[in-house]
PDB file of N, CA and C in Angstrom:
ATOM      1  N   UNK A   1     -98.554  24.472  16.821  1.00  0.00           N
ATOM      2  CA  UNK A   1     -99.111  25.306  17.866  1.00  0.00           C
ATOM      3  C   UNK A   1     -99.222  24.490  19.154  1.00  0.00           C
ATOM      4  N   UNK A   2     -98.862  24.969  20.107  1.00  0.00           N
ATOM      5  CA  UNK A   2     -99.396  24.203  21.486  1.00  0.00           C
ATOM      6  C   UNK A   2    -100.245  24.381  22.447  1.00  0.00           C
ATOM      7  N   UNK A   3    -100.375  23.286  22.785  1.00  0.00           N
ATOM      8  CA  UNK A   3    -101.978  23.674  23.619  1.00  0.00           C
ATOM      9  C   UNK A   3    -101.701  23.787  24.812  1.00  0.00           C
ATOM     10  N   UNK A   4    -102.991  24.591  25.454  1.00  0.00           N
ATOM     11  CA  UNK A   4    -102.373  25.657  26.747  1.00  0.00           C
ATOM     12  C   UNK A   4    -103.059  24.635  27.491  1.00  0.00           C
ATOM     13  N   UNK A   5    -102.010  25.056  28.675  1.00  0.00           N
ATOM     14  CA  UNK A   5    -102.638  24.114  30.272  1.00  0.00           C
ATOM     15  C   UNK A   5    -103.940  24.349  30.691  1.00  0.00           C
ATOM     16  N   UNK A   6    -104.572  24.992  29.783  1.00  0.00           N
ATOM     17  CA  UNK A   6    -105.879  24.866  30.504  1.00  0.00           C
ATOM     18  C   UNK A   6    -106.620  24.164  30.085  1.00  0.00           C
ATOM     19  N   UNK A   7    -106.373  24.026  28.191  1.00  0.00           N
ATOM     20  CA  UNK A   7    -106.788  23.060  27.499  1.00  0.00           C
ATOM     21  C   UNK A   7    -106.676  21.731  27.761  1.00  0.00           C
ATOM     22  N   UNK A   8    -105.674  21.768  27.704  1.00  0.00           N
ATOM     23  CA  UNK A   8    -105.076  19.803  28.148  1.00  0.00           C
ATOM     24  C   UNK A   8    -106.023  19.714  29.386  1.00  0.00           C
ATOM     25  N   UNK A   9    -106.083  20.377  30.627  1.00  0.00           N
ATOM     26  CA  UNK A   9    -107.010  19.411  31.632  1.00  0.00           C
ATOM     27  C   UNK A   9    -108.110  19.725  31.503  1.00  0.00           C
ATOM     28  N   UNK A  10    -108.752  20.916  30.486  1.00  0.00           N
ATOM     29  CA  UNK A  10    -110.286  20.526  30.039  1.00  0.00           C
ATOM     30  C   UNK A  10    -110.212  19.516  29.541  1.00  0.00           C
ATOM     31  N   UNK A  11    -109.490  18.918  28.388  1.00  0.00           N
ATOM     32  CA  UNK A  11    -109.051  17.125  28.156  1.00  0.00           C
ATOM     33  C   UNK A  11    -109.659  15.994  28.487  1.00  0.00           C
ATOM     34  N   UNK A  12    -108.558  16.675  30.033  1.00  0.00           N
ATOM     35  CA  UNK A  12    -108.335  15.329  31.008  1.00  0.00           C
ATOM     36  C   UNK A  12    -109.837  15.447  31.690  1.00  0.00           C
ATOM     37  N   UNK A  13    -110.175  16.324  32.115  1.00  0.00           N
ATOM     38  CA  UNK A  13    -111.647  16.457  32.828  1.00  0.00           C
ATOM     39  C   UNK A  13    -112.818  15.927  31.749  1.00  0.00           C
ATOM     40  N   UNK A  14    -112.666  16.442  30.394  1.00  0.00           N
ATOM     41  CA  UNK A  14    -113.665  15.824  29.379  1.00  0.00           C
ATOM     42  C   UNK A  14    -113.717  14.472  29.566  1.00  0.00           C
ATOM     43  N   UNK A  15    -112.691  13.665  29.629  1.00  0.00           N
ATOM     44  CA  UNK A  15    -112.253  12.365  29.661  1.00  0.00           C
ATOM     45  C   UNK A  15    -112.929  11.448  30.807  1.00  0.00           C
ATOM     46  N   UNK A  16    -112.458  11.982  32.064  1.00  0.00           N
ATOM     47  CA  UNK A  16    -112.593  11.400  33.160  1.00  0.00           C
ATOM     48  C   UNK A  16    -114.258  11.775  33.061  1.00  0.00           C
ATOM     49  N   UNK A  17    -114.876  12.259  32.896  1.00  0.00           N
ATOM     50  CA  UNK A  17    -116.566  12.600  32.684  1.00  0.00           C
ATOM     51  C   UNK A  17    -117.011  11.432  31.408  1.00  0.00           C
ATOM     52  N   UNK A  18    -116.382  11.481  30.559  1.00  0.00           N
ATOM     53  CA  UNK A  18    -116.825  10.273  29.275  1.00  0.00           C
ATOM     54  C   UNK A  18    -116.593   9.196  29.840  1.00  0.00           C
ATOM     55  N   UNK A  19    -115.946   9.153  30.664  1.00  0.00           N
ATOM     56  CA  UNK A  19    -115.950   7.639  31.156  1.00  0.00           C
ATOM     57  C   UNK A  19    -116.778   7.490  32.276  1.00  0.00           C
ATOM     58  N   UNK A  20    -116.952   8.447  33.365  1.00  0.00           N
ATOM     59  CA  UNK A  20    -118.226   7.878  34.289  1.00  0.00           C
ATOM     60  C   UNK A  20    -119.214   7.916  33.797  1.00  0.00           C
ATOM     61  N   UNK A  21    -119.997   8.350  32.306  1.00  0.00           N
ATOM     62  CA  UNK A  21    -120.738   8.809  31.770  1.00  0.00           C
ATOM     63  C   UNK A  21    -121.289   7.155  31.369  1.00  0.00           C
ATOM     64  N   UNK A  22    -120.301   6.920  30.258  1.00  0.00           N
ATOM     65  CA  UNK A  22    -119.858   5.485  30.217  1.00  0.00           C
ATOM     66  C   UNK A  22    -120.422   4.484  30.985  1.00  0.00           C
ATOM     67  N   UNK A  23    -119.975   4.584  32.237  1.00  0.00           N
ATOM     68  CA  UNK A  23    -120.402   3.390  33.568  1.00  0.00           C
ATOM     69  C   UNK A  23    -121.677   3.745  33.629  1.00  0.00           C
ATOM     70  N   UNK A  24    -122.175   4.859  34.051  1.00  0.00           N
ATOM     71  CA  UNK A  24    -123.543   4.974  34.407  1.00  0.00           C
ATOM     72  C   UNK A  24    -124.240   4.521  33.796  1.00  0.00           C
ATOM     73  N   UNK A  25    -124.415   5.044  32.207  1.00  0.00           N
ATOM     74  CA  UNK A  25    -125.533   4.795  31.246  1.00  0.00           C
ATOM     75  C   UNK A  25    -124.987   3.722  29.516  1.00  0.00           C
ATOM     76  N   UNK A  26    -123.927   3.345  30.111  1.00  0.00           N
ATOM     77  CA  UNK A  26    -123.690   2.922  28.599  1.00  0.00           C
ATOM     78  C   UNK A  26    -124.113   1.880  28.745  1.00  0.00           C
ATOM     79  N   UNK A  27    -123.996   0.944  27.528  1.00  0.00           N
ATOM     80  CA  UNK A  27    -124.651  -0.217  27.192  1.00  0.00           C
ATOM     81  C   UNK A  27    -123.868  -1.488  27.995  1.00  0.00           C
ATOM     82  N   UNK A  28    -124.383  -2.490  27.609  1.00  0.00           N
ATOM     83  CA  UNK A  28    -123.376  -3.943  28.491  1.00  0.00           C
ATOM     84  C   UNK A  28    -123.678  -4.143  30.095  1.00  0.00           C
ATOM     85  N   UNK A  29    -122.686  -5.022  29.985  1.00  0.00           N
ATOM     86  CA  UNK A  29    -122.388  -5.351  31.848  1.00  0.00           C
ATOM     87  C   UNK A  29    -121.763  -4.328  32.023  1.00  0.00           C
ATOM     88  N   UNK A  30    -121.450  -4.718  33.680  1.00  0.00           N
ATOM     89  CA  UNK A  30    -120.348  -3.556  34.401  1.00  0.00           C
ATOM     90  C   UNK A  30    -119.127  -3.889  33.820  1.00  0.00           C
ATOM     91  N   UNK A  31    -118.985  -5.052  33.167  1.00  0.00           N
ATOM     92  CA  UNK A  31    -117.393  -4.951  33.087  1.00  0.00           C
ATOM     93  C   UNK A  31    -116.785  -4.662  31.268  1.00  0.00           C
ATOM     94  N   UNK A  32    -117.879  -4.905  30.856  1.00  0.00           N
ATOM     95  CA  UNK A  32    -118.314  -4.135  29.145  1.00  0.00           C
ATOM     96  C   UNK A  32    -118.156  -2.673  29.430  1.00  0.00           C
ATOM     97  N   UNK A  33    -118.716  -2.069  30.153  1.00  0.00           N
ATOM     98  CA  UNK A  33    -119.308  -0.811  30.119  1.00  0.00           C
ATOM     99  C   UNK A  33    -117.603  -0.398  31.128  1.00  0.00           C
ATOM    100  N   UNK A  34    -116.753  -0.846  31.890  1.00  0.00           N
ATOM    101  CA  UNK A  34    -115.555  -0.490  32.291  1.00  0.00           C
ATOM    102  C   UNK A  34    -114.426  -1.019  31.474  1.00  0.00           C
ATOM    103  N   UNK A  35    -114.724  -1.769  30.886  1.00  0.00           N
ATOM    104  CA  UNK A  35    -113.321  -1.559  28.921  1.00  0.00           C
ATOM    105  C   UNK A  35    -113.646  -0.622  28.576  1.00  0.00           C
ATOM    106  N   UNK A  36    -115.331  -0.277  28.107  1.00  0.00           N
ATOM    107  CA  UNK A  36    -115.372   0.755  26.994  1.00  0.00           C
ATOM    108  C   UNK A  36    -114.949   1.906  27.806  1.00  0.00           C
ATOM    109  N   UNK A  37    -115.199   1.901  29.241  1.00  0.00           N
ATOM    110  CA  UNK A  37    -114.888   3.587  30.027  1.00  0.00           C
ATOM    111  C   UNK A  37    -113.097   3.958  29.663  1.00  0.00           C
ATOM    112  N   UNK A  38    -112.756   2.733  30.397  1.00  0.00           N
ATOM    113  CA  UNK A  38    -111.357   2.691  30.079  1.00  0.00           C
ATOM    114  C   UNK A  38    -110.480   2.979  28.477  1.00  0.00           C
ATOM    115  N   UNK A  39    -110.773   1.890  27.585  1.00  0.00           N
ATOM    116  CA  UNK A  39    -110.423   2.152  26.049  1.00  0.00           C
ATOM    117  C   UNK A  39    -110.539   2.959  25.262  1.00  0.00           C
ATOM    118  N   UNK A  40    -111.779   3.996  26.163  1.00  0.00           N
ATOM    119  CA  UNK A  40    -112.156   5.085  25.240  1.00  0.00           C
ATOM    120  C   UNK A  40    -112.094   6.262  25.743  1.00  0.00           C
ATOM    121  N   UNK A  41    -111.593   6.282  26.986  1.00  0.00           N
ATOM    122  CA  UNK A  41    -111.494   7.525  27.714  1.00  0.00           C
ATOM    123  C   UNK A  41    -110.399   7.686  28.479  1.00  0.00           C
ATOM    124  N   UNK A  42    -110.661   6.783  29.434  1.00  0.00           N
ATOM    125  CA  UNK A  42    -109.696   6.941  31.076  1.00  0.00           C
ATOM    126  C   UNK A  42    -108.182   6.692  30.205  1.00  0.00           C
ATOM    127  N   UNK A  43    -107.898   5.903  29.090  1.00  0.00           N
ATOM    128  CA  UNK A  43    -106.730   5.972  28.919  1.00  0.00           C
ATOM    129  C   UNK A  43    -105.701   6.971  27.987  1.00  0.00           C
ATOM    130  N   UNK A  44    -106.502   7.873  27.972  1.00  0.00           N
ATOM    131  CA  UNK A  44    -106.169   9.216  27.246  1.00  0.00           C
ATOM    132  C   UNK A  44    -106.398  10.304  28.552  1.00  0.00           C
ATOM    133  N   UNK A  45    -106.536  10.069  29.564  1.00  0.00           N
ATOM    134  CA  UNK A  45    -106.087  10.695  30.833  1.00  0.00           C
ATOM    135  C   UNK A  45    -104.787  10.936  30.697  1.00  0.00           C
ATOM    136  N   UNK A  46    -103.579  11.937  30.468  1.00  0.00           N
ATOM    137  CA  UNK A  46    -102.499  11.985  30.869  1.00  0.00           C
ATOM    138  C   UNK A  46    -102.172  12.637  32.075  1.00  0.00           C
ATOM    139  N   UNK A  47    -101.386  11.796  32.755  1.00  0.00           N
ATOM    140  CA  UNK A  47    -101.117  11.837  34.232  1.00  0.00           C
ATOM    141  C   UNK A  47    -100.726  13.476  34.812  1.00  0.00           C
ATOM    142  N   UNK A  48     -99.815  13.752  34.106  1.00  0.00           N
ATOM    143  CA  UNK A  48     -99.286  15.059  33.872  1.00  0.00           C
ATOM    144  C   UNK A  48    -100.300  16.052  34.468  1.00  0.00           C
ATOM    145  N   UNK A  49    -101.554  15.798  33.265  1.00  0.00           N
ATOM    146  CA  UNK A  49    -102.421  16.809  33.635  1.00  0.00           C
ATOM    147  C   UNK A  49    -103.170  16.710  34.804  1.00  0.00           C
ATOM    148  N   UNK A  50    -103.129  16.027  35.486  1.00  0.00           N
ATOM    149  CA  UNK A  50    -104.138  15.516  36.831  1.00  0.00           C
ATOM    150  C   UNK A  50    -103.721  15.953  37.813  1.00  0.00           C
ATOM    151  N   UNK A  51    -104.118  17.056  38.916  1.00  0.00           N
ATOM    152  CA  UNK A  51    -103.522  17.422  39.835  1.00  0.00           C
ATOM    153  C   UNK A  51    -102.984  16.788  40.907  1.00  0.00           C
ATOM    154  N   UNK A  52    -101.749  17.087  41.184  1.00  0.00           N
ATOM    155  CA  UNK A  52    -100.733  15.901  42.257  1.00  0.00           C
ATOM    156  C   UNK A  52    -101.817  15.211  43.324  1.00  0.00           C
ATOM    157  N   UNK A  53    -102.677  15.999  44.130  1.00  0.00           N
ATOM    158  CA  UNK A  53    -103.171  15.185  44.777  1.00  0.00           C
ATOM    159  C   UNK A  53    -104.407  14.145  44.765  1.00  0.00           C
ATOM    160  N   UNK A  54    -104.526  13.990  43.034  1.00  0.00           N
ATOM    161  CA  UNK A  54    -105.143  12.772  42.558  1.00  0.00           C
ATOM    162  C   UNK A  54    -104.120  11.852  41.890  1.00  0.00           C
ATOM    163  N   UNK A  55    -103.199  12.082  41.428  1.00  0.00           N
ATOM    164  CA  UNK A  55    -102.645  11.443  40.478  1.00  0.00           C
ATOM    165  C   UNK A  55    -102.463   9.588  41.134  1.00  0.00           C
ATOM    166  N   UNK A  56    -102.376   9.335  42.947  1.00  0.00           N
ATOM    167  CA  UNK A  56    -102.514   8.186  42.820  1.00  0.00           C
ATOM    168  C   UNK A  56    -103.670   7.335  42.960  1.00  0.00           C
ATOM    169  N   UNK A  57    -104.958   8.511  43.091  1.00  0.00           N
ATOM    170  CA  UNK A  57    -105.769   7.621  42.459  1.00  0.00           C
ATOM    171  C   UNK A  57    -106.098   7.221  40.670  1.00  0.00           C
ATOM    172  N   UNK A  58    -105.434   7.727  40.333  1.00  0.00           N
ATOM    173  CA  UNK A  58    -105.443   7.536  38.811  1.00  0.00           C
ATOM    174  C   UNK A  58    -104.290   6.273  38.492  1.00  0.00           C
ATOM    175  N   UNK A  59    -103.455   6.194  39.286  1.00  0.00           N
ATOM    176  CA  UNK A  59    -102.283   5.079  39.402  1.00  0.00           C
ATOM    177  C   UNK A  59    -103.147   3.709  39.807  1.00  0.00           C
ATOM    178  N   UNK A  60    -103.727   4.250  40.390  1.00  0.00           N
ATOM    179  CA  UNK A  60    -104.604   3.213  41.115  1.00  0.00           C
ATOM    180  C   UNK A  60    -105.267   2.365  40.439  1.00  0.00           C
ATOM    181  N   UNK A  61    -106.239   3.121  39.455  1.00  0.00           N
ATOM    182  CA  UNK A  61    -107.546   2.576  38.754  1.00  0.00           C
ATOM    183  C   UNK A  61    -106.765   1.731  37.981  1.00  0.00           C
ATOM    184  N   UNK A  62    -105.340   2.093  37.014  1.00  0.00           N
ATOM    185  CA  UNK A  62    -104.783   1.809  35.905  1.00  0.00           C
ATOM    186  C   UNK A  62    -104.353   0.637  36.403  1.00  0.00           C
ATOM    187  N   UNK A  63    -103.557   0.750  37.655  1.00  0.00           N
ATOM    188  CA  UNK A  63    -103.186  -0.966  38.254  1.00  0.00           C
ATOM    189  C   UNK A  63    -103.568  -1.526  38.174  1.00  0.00           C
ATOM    190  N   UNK A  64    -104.956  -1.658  38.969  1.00  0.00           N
ATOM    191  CA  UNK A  64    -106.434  -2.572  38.958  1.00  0.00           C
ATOM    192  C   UNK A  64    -106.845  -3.077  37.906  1.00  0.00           C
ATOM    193  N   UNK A  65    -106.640  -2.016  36.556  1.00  0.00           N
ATOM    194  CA  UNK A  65    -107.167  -2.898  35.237  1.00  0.00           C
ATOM    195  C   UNK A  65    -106.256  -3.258  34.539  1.00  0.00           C
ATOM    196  N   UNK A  66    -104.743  -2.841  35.346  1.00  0.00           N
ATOM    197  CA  UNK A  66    -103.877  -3.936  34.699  1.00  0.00           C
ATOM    198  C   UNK A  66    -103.354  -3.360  33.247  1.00  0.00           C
ATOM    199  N   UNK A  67    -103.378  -1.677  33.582  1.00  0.00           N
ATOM    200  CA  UNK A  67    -103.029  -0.877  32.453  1.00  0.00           C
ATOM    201  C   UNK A  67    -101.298  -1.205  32.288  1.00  0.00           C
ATOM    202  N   UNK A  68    -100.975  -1.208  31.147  1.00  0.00           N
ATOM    203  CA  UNK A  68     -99.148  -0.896  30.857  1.00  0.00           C
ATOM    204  C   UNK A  68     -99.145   0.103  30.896  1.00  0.00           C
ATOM    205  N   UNK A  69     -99.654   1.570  30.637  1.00  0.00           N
ATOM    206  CA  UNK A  69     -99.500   2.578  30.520  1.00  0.00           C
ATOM    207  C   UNK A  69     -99.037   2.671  28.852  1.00  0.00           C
ATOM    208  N   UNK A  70     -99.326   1.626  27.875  1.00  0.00           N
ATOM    209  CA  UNK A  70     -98.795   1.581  26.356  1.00  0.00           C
ATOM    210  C   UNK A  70     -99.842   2.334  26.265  1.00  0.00           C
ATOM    211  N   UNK A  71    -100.230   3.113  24.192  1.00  0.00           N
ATOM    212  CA  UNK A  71    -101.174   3.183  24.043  1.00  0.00           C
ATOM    213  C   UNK A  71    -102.038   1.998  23.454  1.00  0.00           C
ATOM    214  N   UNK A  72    -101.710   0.703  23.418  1.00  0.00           N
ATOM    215  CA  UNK A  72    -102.317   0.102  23.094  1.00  0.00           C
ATOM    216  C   UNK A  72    -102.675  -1.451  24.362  1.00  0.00           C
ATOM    217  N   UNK A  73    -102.956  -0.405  25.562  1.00  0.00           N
ATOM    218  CA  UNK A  73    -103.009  -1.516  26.310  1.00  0.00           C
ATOM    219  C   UNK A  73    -104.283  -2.231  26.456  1.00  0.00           C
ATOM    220  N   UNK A  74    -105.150  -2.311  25.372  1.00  0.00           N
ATOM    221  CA  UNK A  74    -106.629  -2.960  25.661  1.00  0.00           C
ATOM    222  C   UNK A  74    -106.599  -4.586  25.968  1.00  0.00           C
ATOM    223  N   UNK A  75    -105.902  -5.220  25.270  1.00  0.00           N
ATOM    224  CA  UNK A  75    -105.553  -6.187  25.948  1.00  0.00           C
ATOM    225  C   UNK A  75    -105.211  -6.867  27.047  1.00  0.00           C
ATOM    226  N   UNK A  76    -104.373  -6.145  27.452  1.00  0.00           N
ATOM    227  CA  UNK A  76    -104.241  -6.292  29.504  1.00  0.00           C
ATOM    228  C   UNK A  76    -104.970  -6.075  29.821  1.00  0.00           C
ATOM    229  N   UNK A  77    -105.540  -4.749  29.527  1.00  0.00           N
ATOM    230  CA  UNK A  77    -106.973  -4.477  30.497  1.00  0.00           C
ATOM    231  C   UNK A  77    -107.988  -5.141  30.125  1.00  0.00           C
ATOM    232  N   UNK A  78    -108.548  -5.942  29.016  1.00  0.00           N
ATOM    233  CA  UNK A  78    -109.584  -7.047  29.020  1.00  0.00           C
ATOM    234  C   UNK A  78    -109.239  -7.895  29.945  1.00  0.00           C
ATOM    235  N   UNK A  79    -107.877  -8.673  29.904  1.00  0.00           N
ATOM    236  CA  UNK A  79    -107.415  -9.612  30.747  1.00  0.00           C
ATOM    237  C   UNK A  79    -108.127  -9.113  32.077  1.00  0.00           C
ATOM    238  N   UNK A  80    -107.346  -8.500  32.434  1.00  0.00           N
ATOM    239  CA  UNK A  80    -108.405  -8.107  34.127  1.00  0.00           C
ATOM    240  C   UNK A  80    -109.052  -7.873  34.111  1.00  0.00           C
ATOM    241  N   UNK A  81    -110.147  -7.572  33.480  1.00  0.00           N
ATOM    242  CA  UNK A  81    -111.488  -7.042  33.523  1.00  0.00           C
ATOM    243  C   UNK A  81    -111.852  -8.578  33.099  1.00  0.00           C
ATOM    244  N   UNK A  82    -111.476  -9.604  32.308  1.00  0.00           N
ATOM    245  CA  UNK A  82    -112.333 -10.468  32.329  1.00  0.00           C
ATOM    246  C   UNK A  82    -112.357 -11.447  33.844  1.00  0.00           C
ATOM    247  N   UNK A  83    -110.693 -11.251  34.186  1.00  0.00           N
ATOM    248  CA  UNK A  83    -110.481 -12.635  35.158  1.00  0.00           C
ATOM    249  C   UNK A  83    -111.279 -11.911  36.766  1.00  0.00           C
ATOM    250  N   UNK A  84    -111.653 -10.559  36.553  1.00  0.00           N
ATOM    251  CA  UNK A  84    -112.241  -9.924  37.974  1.00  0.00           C
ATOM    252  C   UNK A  84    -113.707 -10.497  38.243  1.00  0.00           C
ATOM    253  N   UNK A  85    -114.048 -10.064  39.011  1.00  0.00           N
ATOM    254  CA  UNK A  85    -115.052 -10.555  39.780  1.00  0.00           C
ATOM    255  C   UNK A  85    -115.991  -9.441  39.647  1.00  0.00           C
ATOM    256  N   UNK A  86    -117.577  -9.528  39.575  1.00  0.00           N
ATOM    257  CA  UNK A  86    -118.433  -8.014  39.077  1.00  0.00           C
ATOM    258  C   UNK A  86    -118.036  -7.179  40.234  1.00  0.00           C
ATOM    259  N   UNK A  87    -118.092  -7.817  41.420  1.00  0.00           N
ATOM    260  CA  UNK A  87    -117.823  -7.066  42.837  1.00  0.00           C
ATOM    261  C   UNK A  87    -116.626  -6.114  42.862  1.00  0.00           C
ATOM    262  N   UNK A  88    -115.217  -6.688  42.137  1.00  0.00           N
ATOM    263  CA  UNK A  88    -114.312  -6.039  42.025  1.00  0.00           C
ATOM    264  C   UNK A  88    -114.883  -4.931  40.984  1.00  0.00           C
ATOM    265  N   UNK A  89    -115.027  -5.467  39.702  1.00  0.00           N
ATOM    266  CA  UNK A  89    -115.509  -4.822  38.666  1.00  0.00           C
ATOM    267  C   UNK A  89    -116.017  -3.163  39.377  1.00  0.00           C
ATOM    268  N   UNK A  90    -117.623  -3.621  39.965  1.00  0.00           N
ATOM    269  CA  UNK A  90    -118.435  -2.587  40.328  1.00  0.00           C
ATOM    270  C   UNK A  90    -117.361  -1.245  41.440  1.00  0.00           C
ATOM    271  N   UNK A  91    -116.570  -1.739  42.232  1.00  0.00           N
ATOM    272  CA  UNK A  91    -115.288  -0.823  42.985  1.00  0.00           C
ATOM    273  C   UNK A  91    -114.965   0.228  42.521  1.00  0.00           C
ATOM    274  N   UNK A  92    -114.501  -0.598  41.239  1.00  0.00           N
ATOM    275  CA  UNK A  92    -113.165   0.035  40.378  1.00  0.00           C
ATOM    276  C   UNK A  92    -114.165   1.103  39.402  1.00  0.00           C
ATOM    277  N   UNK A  93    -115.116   0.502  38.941  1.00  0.00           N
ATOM    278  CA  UNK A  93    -116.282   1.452  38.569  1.00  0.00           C
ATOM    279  C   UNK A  93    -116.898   3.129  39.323  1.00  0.00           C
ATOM    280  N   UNK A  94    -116.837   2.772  40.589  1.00  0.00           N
ATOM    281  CA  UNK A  94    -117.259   3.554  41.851  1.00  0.00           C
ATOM    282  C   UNK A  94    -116.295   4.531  41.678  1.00  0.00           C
ATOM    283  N   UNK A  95    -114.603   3.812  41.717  1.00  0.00           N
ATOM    284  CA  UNK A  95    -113.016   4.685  41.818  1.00  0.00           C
ATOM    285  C   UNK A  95    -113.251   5.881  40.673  1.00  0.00           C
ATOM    286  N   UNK A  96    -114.100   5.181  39.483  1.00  0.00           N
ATOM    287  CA  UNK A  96    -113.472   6.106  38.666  1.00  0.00           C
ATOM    288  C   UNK A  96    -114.411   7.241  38.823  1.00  0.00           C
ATOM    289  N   UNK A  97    -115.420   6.949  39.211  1.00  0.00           N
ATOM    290  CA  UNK A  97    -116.606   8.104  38.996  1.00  0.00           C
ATOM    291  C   UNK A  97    -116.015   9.281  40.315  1.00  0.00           C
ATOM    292  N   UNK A  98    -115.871   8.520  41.698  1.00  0.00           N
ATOM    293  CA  UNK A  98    -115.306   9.492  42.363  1.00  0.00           C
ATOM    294  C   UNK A  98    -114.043  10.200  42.317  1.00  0.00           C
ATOM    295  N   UNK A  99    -113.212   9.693  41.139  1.00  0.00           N
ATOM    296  CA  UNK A  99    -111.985   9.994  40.654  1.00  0.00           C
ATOM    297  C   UNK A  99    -112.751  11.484  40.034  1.00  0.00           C
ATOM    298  N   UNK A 100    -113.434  11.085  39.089  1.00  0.00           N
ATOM    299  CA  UNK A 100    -113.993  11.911  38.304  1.00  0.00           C
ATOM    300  C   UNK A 100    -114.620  13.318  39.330  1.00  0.00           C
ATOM    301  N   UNK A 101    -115.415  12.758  39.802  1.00  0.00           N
ATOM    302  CA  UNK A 101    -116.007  14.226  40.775  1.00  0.00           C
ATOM    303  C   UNK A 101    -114.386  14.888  41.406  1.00  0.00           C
ATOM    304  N   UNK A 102    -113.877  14.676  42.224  1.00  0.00           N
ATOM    305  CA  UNK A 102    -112.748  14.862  42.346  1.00  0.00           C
ATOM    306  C   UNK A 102    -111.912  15.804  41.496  1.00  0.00           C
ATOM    307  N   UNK A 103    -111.543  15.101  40.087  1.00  0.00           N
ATOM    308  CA  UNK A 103    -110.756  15.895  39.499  1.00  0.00           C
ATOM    309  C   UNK A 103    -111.868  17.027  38.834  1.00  0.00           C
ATOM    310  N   UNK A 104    -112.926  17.401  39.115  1.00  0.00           N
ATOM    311  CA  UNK A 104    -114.194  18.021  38.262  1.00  0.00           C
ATOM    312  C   UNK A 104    -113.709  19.026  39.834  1.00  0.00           C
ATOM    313  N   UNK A 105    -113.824  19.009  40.881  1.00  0.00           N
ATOM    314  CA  UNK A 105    -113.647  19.870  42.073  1.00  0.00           C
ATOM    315  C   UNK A 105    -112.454  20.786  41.725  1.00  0.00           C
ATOM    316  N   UNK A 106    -111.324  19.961  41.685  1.00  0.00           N
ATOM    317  CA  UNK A 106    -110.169  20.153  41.735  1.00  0.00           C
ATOM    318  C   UNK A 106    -109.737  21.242  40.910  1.00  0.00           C
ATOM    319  N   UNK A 107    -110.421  21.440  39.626  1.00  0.00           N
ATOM    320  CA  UNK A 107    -109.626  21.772  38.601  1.00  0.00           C
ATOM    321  C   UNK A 107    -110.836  23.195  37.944  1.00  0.00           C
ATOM    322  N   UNK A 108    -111.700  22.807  39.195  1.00  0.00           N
ATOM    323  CA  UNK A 108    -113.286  24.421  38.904  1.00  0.00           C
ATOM    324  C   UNK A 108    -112.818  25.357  39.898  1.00  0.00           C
ATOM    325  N   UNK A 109    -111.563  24.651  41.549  1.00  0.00           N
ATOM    326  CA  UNK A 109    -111.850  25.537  42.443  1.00  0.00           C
ATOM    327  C   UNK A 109    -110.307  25.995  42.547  1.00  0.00           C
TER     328      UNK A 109
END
């Protein structure tokens, strides 16, 4: 059976919300708490579903943490998340949440 386009970016919107959810209140540092946003959420974002005029901020975030776009890129993205700086860290944190409001606008109006 396949799932309808409306499903997939309830998904992608579930997603991008579990992960600012994540930053705000989850456990750890900022840069604990942006693996787990990332590893457990942001990277089950598929691009596809993200409306064109976010998609390069979603290119964006993934650069920054140094995503392959594999599904098993947790590794790279520790790498940058460890060798960053909290300052960078806290940014890229900020990106995703306003990523998030964003695609939460985008996809209600």
């Amino acid at each position: 059976m396949a799932t309808s386009p409306d499903r997939r970016r309830g998904a992608t919107l579930e997603h991008a919300e579990a992960a600012a959810r994540l930053l705000a209140v989850g456990e750890g540092t900022i840069k604990s708490r942006l693996l787990a946003a990332y590893t457990d959420q942001l990277q089950h974002v598929v691009q596809a579903e993200v409306p064109a005029e976010l998609v390069q901020r979603l290119v964006s975030i993934r650069r920054r943490l140094g995503a392959t776009g594999g599904r098993d890129s947790q590794s790279p993205v520790k790498s940058a998340i460890d060798r960053m700086t909290v300052a960078d860290a806290v940014k890229i944190a900020a990106d995703i949440f306003d990523f998030h409001v964003a695609l939460s606008c985008a996809l209600h109006h």
